[in-house]
PDB file of N, CA and C in Angstrom:
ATOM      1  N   UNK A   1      16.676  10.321   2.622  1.00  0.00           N
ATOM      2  CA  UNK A   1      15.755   9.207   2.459  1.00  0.00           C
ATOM      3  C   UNK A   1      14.514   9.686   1.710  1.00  0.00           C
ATOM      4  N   UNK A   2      14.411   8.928   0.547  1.00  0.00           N
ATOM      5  CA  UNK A   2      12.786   9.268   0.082  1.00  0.00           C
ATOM      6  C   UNK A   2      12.086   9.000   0.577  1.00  0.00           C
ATOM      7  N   UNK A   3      10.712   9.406   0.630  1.00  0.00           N
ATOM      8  CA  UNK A   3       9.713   9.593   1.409  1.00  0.00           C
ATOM      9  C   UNK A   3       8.736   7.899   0.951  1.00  0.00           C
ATOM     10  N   UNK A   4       8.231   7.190   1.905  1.00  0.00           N
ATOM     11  CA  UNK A   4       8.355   5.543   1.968  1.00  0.00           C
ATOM     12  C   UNK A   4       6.774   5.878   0.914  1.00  0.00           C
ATOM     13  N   UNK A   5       6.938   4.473   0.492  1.00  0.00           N
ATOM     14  CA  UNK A   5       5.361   4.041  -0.686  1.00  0.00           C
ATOM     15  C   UNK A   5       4.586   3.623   0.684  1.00  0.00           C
ATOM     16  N   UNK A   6       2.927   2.979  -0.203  1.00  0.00           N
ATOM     17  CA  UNK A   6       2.150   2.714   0.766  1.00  0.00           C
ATOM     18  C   UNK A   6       1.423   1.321   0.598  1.00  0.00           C
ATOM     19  N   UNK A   7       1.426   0.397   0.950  1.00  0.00           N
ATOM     20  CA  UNK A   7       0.252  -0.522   0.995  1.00  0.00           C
ATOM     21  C   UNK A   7      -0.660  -1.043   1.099  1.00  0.00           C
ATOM     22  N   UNK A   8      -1.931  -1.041   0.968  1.00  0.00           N
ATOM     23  CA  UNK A   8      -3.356  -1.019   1.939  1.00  0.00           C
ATOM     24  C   UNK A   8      -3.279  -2.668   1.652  1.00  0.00           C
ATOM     25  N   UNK A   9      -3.647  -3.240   2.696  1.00  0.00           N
ATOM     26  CA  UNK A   9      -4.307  -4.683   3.115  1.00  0.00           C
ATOM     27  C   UNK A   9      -4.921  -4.942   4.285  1.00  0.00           C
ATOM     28  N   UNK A  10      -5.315  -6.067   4.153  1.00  0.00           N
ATOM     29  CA  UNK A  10      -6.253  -6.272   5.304  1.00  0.00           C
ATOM     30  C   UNK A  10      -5.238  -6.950   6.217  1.00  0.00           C
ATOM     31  N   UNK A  11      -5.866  -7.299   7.482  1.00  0.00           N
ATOM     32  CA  UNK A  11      -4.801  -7.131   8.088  1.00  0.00           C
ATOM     33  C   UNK A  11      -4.047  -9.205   8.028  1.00  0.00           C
ATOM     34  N   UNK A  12      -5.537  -9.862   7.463  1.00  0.00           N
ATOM     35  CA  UNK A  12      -5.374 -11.197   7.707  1.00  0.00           C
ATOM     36  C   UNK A  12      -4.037 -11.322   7.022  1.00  0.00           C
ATOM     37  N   UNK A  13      -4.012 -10.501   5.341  1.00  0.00           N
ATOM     38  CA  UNK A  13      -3.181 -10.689   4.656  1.00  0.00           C
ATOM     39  C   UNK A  13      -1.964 -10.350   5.223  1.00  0.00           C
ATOM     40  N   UNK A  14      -1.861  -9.188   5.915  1.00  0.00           N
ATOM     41  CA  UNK A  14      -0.349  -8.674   6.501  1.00  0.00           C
ATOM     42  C   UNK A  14       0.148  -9.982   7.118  1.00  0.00           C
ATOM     43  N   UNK A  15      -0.651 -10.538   8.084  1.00  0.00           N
ATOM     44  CA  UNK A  15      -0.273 -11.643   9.034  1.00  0.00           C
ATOM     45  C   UNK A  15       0.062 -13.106   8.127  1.00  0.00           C
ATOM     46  N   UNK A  16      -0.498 -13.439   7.421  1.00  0.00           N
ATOM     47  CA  UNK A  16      -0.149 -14.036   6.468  1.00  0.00           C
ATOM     48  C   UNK A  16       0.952 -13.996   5.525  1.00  0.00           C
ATOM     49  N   UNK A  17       1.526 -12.651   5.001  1.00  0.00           N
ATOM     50  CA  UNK A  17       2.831 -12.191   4.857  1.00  0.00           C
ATOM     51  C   UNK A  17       3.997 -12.516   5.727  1.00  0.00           C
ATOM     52  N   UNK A  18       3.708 -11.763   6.579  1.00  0.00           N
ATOM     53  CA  UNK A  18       4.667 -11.726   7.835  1.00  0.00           C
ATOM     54  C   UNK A  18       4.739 -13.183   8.232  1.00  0.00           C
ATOM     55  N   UNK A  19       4.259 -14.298   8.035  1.00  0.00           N
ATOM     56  CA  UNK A  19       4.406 -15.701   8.637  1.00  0.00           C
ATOM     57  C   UNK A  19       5.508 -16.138   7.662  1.00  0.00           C
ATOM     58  N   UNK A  20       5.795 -15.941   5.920  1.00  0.00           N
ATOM     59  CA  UNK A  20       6.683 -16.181   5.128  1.00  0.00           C
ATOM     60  C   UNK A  20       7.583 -14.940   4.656  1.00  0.00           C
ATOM     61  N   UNK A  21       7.321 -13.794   5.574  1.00  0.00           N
ATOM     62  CA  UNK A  21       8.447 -12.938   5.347  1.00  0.00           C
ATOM     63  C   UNK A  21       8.491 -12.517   3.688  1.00  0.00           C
ATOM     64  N   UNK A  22       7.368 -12.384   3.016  1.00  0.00           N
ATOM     65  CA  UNK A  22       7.218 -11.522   1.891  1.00  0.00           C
ATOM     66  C   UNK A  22       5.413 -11.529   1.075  1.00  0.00           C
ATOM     67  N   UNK A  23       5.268 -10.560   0.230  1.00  0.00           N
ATOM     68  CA  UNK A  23       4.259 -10.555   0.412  1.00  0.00           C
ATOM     69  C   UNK A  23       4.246 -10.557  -1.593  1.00  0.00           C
ATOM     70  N   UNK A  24       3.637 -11.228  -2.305  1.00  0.00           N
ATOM     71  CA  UNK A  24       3.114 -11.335  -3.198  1.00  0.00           C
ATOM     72  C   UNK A  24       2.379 -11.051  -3.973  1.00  0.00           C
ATOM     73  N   UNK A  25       1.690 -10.296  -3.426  1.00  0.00           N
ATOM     74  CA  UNK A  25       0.258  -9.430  -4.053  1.00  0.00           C
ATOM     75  C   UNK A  25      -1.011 -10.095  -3.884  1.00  0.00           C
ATOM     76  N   UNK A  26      -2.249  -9.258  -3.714  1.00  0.00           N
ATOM     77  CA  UNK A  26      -3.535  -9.485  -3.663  1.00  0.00           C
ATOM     78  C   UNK A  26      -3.936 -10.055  -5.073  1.00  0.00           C
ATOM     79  N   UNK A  27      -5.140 -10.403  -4.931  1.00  0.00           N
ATOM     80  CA  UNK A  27      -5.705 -11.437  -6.164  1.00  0.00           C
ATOM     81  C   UNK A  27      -5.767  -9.966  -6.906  1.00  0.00           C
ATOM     82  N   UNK A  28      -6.101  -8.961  -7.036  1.00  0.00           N
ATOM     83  CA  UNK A  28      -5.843  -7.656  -7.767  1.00  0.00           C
ATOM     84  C   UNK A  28      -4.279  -7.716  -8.452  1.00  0.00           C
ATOM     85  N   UNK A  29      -3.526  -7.720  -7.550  1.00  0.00           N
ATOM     86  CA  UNK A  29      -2.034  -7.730  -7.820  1.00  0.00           C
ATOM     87  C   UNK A  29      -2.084  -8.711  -8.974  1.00  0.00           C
ATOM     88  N   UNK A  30      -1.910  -9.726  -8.643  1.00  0.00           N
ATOM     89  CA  UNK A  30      -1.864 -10.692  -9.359  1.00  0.00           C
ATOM     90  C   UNK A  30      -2.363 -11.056 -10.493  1.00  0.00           C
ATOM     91  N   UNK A  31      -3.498 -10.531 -10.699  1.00  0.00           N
ATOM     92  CA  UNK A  31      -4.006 -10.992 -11.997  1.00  0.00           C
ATOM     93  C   UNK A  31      -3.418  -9.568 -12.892  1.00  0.00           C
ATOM     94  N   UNK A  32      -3.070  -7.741 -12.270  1.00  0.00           N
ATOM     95  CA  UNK A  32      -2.063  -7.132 -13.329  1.00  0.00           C
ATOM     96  C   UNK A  32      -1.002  -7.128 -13.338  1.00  0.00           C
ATOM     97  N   UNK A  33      -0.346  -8.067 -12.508  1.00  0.00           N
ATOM     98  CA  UNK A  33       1.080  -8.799 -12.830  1.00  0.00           C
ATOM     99  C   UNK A  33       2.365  -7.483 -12.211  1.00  0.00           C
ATOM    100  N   UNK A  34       1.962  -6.868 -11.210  1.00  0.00           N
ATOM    101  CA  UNK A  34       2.229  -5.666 -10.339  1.00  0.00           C
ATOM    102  C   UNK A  34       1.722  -5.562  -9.273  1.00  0.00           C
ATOM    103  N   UNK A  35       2.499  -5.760  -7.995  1.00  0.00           N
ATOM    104  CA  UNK A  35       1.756  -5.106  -6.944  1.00  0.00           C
ATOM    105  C   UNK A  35       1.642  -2.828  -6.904  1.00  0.00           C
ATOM    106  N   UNK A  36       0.634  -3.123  -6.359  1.00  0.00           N
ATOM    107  CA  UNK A  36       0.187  -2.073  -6.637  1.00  0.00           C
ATOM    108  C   UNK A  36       0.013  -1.033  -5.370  1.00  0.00           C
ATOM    109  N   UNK A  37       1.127  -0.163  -5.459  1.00  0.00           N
ATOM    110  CA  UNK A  37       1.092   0.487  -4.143  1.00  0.00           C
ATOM    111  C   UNK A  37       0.903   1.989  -4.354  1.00  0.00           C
ATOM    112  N   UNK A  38       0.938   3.006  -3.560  1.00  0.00           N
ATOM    113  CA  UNK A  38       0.358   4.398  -3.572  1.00  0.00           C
ATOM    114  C   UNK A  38       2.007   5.186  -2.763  1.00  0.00           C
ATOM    115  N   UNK A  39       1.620   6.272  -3.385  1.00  0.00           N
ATOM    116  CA  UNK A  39       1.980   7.493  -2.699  1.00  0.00           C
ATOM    117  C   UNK A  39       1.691   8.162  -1.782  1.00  0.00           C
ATOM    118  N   UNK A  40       2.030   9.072  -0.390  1.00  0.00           N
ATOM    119  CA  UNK A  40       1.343   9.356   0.455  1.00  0.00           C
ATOM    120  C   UNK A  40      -0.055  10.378   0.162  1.00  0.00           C
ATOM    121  N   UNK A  41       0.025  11.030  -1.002  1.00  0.00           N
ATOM    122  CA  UNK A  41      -0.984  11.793  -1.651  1.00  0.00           C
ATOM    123  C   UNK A  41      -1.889  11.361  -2.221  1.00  0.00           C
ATOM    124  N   UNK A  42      -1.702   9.708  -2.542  1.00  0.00           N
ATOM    125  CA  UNK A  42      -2.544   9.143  -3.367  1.00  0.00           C
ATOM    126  C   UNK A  42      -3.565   8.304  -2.388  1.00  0.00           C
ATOM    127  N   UNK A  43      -3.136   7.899  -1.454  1.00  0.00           N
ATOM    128  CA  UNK A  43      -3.881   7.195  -0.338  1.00  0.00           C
ATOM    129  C   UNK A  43      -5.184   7.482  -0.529  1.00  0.00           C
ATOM    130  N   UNK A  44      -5.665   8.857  -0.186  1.00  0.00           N
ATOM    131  CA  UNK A  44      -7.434   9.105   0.686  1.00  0.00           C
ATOM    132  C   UNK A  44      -8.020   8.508  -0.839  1.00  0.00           C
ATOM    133  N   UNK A  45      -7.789   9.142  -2.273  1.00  0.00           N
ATOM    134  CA  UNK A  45      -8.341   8.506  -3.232  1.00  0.00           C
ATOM    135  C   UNK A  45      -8.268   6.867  -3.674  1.00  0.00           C
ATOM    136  N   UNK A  46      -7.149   6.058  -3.077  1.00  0.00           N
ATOM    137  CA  UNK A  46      -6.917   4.997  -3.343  1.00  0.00           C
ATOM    138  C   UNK A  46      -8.041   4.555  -2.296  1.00  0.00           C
ATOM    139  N   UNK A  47      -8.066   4.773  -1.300  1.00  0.00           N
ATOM    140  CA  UNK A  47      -8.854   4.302   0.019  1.00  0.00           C
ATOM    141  C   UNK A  47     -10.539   4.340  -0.084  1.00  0.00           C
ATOM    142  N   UNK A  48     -10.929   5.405  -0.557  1.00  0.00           N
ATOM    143  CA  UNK A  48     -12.016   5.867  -0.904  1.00  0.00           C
ATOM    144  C   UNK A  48     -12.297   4.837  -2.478  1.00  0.00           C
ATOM    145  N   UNK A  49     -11.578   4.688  -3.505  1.00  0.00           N
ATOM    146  CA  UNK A  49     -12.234   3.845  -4.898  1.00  0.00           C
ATOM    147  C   UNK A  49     -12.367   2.641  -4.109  1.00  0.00           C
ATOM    148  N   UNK A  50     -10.894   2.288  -3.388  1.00  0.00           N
ATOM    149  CA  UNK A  50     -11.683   0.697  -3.762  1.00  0.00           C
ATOM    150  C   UNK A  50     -11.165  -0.084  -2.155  1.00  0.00           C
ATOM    151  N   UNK A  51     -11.384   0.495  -1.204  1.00  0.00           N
ATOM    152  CA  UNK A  51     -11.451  -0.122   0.209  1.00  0.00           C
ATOM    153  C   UNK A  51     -12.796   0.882   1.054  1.00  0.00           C
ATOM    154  N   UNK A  52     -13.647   1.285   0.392  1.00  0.00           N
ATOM    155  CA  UNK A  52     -14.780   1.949   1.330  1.00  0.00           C
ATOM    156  C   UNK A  52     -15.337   1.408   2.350  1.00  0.00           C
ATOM    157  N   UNK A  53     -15.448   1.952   3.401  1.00  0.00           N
ATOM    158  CA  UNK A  53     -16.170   0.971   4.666  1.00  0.00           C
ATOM    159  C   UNK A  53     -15.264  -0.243   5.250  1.00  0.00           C
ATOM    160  N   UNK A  54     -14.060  -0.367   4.478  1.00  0.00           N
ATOM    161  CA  UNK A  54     -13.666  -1.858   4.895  1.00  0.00           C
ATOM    162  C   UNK A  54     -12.524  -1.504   6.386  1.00  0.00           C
ATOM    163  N   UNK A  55     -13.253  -2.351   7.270  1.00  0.00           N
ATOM    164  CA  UNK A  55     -13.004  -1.758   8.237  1.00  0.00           C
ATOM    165  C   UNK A  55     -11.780  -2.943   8.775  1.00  0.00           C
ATOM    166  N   UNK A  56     -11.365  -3.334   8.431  1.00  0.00           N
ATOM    167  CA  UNK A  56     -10.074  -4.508   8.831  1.00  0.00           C
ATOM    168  C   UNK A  56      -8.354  -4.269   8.064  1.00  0.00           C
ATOM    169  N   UNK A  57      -8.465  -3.003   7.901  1.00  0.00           N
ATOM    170  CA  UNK A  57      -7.404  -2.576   6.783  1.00  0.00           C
ATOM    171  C   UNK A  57      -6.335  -2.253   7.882  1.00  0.00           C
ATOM    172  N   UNK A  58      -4.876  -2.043   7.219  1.00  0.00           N
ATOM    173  CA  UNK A  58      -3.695  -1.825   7.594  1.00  0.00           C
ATOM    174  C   UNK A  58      -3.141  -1.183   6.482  1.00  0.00           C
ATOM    175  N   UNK A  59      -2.153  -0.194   6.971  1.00  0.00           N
ATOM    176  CA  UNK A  59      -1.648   0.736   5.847  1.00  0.00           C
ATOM    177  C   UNK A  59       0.121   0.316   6.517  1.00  0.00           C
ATOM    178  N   UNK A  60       0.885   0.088   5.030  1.00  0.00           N
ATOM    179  CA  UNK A  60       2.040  -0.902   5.547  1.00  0.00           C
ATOM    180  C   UNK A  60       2.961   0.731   4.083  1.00  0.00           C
ATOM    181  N   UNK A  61       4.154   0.906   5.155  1.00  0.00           N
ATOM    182  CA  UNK A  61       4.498   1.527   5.062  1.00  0.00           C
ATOM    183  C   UNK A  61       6.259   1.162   4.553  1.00  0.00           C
ATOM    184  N   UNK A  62       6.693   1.484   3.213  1.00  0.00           N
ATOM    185  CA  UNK A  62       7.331   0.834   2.688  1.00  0.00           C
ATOM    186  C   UNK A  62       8.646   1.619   1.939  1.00  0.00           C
ATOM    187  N   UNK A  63      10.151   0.953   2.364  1.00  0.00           N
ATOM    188  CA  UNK A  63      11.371   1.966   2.207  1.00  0.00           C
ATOM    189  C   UNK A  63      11.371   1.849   0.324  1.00  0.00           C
ATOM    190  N   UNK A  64      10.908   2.793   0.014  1.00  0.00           N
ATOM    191  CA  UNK A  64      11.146   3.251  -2.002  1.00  0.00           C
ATOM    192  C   UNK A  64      12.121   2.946  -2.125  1.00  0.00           C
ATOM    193  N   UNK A  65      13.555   3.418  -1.497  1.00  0.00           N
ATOM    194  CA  UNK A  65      14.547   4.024  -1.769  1.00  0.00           C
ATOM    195  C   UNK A  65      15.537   2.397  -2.315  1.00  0.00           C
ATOM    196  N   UNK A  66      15.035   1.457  -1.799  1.00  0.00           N
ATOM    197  CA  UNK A  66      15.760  -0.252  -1.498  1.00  0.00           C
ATOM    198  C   UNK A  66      14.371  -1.063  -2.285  1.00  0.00           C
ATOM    199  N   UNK A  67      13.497   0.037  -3.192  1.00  0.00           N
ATOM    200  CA  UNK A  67      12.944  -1.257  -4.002  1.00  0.00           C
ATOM    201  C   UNK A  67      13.307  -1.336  -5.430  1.00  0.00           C
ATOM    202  N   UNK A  68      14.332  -0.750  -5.496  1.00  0.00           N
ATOM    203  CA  UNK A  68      15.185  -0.797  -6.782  1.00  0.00           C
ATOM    204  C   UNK A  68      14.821  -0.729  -8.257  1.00  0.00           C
ATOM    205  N   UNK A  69      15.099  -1.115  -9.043  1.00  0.00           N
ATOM    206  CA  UNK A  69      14.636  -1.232 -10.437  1.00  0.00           C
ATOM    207  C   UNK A  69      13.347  -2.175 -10.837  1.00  0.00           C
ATOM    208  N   UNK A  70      12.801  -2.578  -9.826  1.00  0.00           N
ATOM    209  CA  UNK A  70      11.520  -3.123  -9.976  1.00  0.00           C
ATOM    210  C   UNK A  70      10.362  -2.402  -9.986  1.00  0.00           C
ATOM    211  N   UNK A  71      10.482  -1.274  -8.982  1.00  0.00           N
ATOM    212  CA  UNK A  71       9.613  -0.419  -9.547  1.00  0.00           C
ATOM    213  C   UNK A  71       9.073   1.021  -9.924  1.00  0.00           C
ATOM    214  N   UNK A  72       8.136   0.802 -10.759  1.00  0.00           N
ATOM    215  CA  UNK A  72       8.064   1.348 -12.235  1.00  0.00           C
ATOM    216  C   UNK A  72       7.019   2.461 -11.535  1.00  0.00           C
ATOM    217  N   UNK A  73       6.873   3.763 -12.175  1.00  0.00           N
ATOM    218  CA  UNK A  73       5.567   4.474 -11.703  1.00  0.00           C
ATOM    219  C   UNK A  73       4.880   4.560 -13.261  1.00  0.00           C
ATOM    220  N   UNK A  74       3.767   4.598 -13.236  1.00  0.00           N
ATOM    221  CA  UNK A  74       3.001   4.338 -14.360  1.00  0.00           C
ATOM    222  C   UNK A  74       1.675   4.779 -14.113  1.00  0.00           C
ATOM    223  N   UNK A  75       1.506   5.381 -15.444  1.00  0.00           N
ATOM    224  CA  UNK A  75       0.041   5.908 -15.758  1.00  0.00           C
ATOM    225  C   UNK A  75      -1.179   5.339 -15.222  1.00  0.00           C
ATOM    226  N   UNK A  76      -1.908   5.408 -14.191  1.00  0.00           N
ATOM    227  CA  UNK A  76      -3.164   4.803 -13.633  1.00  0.00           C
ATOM    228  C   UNK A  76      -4.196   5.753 -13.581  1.00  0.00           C
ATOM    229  N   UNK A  77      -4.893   5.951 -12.467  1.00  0.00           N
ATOM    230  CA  UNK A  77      -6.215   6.232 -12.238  1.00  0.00           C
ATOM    231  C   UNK A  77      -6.199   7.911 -12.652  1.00  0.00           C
ATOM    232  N   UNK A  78      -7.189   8.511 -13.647  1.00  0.00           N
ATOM    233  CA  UNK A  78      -7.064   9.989 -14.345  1.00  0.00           C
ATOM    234  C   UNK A  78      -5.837  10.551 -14.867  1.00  0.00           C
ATOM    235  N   UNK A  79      -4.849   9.442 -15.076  1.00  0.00           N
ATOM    236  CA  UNK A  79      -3.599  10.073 -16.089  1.00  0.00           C
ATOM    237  C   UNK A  79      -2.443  10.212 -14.967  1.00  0.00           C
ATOM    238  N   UNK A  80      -2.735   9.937 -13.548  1.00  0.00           N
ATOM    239  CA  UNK A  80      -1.887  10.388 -12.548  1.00  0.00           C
ATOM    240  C   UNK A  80      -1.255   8.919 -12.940  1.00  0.00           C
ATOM    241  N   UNK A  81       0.392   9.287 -12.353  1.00  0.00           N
ATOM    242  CA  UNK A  81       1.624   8.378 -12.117  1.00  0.00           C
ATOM    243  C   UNK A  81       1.274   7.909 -11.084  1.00  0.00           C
ATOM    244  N   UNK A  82       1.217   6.445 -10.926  1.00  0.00           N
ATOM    245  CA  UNK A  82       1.493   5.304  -9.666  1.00  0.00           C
ATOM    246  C   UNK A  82       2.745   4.440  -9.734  1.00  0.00           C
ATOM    247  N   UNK A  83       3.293   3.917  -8.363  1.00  0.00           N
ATOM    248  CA  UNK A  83       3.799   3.188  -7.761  1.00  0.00           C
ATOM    249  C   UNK A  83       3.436   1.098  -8.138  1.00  0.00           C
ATOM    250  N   UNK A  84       4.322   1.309  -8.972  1.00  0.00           N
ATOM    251  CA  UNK A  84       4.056  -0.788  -9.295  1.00  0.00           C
ATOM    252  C   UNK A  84       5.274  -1.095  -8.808  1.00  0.00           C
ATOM    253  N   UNK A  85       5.572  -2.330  -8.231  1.00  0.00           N
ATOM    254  CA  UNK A  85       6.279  -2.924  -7.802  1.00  0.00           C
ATOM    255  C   UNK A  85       6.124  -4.541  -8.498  1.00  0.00           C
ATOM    256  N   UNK A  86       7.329  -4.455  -9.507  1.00  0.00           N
ATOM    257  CA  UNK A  86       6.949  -5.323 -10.503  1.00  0.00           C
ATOM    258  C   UNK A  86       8.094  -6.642  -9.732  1.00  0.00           C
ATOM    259  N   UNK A  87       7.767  -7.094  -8.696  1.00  0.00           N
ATOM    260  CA  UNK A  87       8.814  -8.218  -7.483  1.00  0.00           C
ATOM    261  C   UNK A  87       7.933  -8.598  -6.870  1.00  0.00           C
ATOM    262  N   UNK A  88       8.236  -9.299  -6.153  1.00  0.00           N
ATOM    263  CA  UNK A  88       8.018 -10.277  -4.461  1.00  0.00           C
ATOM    264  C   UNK A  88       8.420  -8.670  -3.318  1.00  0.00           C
ATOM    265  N   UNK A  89       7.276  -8.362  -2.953  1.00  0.00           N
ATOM    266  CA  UNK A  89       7.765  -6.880  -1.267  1.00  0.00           C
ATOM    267  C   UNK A  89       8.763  -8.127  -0.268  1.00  0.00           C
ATOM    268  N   UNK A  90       9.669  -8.100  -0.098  1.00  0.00           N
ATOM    269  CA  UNK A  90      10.482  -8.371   1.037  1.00  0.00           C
ATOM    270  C   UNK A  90       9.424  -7.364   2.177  1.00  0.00           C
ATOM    271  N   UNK A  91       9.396  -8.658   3.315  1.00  0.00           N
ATOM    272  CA  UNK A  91       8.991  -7.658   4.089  1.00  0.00           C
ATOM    273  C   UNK A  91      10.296  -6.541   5.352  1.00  0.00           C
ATOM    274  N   UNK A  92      11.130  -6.849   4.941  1.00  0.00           N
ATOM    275  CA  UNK A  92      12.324  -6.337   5.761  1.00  0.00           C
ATOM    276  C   UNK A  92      12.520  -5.010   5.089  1.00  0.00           C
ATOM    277  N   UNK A  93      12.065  -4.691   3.762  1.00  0.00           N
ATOM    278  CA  UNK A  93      11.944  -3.149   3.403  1.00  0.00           C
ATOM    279  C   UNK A  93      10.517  -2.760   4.096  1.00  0.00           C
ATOM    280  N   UNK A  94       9.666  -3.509   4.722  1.00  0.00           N
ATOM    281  CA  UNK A  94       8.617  -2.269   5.504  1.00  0.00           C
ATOM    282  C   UNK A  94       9.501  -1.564   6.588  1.00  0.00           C
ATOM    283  N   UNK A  95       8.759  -0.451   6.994  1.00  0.00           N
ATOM    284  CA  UNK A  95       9.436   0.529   7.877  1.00  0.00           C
ATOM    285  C   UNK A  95       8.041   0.645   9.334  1.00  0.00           C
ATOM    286  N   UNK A  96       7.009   0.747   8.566  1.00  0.00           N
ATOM    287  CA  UNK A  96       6.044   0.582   9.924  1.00  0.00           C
ATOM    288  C   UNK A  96       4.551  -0.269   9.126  1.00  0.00           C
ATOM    289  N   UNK A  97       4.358  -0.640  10.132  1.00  0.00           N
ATOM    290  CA  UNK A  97       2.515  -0.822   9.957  1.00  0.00           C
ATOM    291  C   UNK A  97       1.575  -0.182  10.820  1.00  0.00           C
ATOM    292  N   UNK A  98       0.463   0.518  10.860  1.00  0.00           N
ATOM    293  CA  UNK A  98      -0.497   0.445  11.307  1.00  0.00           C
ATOM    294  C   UNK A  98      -2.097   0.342  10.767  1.00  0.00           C
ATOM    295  N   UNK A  99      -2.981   0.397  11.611  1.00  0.00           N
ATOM    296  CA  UNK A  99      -3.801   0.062  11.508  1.00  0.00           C
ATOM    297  C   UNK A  99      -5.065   1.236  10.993  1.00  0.00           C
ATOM    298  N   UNK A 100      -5.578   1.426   9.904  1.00  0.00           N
ATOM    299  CA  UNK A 100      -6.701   1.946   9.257  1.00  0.00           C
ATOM    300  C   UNK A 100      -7.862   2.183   9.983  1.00  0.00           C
ATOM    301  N   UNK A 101      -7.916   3.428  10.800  1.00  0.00           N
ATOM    302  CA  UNK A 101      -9.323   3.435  11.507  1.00  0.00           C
ATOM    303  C   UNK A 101     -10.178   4.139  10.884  1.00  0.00           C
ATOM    304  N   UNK A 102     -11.836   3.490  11.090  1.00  0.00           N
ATOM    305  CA  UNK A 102     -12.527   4.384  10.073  1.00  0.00           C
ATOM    306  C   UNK A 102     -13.204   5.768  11.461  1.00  0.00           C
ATOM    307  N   UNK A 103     -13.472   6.985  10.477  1.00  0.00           N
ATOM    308  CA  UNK A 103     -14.184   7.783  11.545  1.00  0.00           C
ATOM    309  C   UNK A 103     -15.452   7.749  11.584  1.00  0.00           C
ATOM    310  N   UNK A 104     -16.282   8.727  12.275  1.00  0.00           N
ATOM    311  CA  UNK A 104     -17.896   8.790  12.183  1.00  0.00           C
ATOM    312  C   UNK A 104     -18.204   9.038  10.840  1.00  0.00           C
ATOM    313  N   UNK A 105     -17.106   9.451  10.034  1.00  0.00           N
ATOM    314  CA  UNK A 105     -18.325  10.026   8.677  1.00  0.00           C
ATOM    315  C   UNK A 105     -18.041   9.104   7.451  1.00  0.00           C
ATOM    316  N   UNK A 106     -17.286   8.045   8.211  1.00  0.00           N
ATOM    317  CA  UNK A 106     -17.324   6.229   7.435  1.00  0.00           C
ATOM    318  C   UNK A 106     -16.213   6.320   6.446  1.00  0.00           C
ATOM    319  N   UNK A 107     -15.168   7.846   6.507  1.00  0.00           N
ATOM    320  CA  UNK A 107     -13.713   7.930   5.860  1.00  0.00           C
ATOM    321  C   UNK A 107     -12.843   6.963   6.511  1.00  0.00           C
ATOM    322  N   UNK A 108     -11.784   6.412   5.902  1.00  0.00           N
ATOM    323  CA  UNK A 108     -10.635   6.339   6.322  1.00  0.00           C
ATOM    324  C   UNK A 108      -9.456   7.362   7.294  1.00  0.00           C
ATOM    325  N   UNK A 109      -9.424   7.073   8.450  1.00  0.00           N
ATOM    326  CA  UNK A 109      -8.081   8.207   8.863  1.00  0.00           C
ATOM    327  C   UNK A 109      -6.560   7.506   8.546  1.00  0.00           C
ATOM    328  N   UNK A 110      -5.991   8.055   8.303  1.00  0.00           N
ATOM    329  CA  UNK A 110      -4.355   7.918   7.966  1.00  0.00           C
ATOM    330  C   UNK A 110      -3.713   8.683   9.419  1.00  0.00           C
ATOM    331  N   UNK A 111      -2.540   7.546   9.476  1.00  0.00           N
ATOM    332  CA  UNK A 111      -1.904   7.900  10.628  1.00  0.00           C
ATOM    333  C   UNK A 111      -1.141   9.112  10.626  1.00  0.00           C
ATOM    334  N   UNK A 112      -0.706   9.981  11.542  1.00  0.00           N
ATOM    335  CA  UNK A 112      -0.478  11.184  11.744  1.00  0.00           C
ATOM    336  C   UNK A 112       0.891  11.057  10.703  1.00  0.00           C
ATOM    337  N   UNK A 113       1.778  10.229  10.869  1.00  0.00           N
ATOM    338  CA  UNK A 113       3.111   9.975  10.184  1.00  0.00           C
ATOM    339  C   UNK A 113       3.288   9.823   8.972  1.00  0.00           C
ATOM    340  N   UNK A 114       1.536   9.909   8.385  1.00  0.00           N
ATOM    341  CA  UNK A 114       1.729   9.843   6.778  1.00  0.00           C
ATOM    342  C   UNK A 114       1.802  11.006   6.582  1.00  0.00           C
ATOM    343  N   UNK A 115       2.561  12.017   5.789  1.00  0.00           N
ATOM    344  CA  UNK A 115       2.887  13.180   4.799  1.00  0.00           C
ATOM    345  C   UNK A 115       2.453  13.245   3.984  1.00  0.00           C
ATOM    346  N   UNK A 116       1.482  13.668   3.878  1.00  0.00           N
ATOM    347  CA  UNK A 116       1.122  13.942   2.130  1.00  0.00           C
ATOM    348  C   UNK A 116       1.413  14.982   1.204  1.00  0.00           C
TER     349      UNK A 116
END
């Protein structure tokens, strides 16, 4: 099994997903015509540009291996390869969710089960 992609959302959105059983992308997503997901290495920097302080997040944890020819890894942030998911996420390829706690020094922690 390859090692699963990552999702950051808030959590209204997860719940909002999960009520129609797929998830579409954030107004981000959407307007570059890709949802836009991370690697387990890519997280603390994804988390840190552009979810700082946001303290209502969920990190949704997602099977690569069953998202088929949709998606693409592509040149993003300093020349590094990312994770697009150029579809509709079925949510029946997530594998877990939890929840984004921030610590005292106002980082993001990642759950023990992420590998980086």
């Amino acid at each position: 099994m390859a090692d699963p992609l990552y999702k950051i959302m808030t959590k209204r959105t997860l719940e909002e997903a999960e009520r129609i059983g797929q998830f579409a992308g954030s107004s981000d997503d959407l307007r570059d015509g890709f949802i836009h997901l991370s690697a387990a290495h890519q997280l603390e920097g994804t988390l840190a540009k552009h979810f700082p302080g946001q303290d209502d997040l969920v990190l949704v944890a997602i099977d690569a291996m069953r998202l088929g020819p949709c998606l693409k890894w592509e040149t993003s942030r300093g020349g590094a390869l990312f994770p697009h998911l150029y579809a509709v996420l079925d949510l029946s390829l997530v594998l877990w969710c939890e929840p984004l706690i921030i610590g005292e020094d106002g980082l993001h922690r990642l759950p023990e089960r992420v590998a980086a």
